[in-house]
Structure formats: C-alpha cells, structure tokens
C-alpha atoms as a PDB file:
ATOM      1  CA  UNK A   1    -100.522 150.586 -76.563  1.00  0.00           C
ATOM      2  CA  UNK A   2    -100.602 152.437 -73.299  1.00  0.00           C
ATOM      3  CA  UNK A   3     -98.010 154.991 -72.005  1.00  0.00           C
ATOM      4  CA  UNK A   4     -96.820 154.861 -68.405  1.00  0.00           C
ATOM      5  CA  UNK A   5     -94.776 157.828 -66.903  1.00  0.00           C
ATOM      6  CA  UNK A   6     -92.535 156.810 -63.849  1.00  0.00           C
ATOM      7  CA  UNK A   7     -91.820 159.833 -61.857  1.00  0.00           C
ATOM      8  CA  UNK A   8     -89.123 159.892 -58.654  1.00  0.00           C
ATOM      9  CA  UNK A   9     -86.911 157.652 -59.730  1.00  0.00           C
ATOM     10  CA  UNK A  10     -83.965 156.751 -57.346  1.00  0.00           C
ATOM     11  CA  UNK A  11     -81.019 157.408 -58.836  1.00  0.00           C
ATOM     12  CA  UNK A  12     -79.204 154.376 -58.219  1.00  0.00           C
ATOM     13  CA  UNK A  13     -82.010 152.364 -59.655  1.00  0.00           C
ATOM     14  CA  UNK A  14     -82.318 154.351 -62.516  1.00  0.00           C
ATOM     15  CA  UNK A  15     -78.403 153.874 -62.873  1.00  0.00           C
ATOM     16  CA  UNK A  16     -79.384 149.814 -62.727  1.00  0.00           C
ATOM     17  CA  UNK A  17     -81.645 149.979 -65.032  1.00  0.00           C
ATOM     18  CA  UNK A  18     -79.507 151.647 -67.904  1.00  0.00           C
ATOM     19  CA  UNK A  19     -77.012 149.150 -67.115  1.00  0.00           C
ATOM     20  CA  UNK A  20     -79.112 146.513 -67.203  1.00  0.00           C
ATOM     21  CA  UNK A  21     -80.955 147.554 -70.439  1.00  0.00           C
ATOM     22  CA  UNK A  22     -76.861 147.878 -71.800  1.00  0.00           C
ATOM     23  CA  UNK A  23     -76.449 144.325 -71.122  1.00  0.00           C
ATOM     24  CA  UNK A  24     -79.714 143.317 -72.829  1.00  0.00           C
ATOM     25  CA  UNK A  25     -79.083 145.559 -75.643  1.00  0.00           C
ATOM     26  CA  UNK A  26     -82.545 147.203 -75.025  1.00  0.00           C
ATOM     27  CA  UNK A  27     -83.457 150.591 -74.264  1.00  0.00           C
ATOM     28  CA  UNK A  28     -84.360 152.116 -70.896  1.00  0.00           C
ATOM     29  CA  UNK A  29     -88.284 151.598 -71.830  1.00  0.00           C
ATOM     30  CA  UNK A  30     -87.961 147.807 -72.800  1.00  0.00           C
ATOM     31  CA  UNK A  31     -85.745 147.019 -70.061  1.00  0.00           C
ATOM     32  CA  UNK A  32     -88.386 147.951 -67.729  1.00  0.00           C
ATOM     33  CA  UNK A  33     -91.127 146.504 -70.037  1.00  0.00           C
ATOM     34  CA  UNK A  34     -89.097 143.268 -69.514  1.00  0.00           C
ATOM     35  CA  UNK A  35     -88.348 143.593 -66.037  1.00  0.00           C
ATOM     36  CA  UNK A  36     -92.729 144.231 -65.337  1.00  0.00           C
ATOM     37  CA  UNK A  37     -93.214 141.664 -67.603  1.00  0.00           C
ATOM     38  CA  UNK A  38     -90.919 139.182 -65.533  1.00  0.00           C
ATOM     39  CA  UNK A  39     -92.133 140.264 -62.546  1.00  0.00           C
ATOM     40  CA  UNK A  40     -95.961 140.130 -63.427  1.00  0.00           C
ATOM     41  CA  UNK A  41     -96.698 137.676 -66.451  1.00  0.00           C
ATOM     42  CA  UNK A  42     -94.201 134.531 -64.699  1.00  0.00           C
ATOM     43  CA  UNK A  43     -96.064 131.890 -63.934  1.00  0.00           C
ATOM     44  CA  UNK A  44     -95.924 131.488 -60.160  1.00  0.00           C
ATOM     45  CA  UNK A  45     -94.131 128.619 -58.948  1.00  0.00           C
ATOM     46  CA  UNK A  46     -96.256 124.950 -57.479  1.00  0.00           C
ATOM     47  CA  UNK A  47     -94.246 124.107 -54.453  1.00  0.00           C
ATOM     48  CA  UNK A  48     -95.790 120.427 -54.932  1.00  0.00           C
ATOM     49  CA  UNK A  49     -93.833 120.770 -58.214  1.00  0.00           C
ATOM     50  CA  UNK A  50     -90.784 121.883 -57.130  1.00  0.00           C
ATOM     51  CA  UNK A  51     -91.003 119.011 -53.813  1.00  0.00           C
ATOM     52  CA  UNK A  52     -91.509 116.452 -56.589  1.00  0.00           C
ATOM     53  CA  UNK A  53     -88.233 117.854 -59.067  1.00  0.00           C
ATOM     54  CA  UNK A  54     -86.317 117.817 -55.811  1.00  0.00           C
ATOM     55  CA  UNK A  55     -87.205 114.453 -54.620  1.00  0.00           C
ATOM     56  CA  UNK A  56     -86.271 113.085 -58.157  1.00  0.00           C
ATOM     57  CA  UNK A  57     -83.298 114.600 -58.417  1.00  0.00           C
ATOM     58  CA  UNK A  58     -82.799 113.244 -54.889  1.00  0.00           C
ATOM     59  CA  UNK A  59     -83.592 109.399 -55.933  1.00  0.00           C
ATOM     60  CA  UNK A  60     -80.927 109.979 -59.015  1.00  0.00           C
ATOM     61  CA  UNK A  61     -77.826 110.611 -56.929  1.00  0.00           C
ATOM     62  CA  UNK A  62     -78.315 108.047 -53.983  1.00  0.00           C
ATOM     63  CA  UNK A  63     -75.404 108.138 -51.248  1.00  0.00           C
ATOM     64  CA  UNK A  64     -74.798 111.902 -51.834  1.00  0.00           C
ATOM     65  CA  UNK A  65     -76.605 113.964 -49.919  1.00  0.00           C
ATOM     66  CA  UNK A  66     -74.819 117.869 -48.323  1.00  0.00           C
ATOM     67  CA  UNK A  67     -75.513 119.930 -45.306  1.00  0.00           C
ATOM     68  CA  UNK A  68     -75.537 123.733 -45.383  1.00  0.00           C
ATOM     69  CA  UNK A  69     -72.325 123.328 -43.738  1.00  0.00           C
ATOM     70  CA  UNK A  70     -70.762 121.398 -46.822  1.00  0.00           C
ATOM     71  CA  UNK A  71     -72.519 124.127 -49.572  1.00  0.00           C
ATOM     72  CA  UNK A  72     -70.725 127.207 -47.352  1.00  0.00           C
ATOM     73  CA  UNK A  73     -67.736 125.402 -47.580  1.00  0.00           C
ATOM     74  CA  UNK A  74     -67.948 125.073 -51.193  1.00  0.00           C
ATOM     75  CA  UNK A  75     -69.310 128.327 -52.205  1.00  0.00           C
ATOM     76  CA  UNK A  76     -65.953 130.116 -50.005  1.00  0.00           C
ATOM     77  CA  UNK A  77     -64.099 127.993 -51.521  1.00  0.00           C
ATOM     78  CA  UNK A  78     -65.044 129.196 -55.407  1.00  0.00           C
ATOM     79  CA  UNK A  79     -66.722 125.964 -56.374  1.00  0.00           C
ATOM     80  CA  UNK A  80     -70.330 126.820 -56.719  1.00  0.00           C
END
C-alpha cells in the first residue's frame, strides 16, 4: 500500500476532519481514506436516471405537486 503525506493543512479543515473521523469512529488517516474514496471511487450520477426516478415518483403521487415557494415555507417552518 502506498503512503501519501498531506502537507499545509488548514487548520479548520484539519479540525473537520478529526471531528468527522470521531463521528465515524475512524482515525484521522481512514477518515480521509474514506472521504478520497467517496469523492473518487462513487459512481457518477446518469441524469437520464435520475429524470426517470423523478418522473416515477412524480406519476405515484398525482394531484400533489410544490413550488419552491411551498418547500421554503416548509423547511422555515421545521418540517423538512
């Protein structure tokens, strides 16, 4: 296995990371292993794919459709 040395590292991100890697119960090193890993090995997303989820979900809940207007109102008002 390779070894990477990251040098310069803000110190707010570095703070992230250790919380992060807390929350994961990981170290430092496999935190970022998983976050490059996230970032690099995901399989990027088909926007035919997604168009077709959406527009099936859509056909499942006729009659109901919201406007941005409706979501803002929801999210301010704690229910999303």
């Amino acid at each position: 296995m390779a070894t990477l040395t990251i040098k310069n590292v803000p110190r707010d991100l570095h703070k992230r990371l250790k919380e992060s890697a807390e929350q994961h119960h990981r170290s430092v090193n496999g935190e970022v292993i998983a976050c490059l890993e996230r970032m690099l090995i995901s399989t990027p997303l088909d926007p035919e794919e997604v168009l077709r989820r959406a527009r099936a979900s859509r056909e499942r809940t006729p009659g109901i459709f919201l406007t941005d207007e409706d979501l803002r109102k929801m999210k301010n008002e704690g229910r999303l």
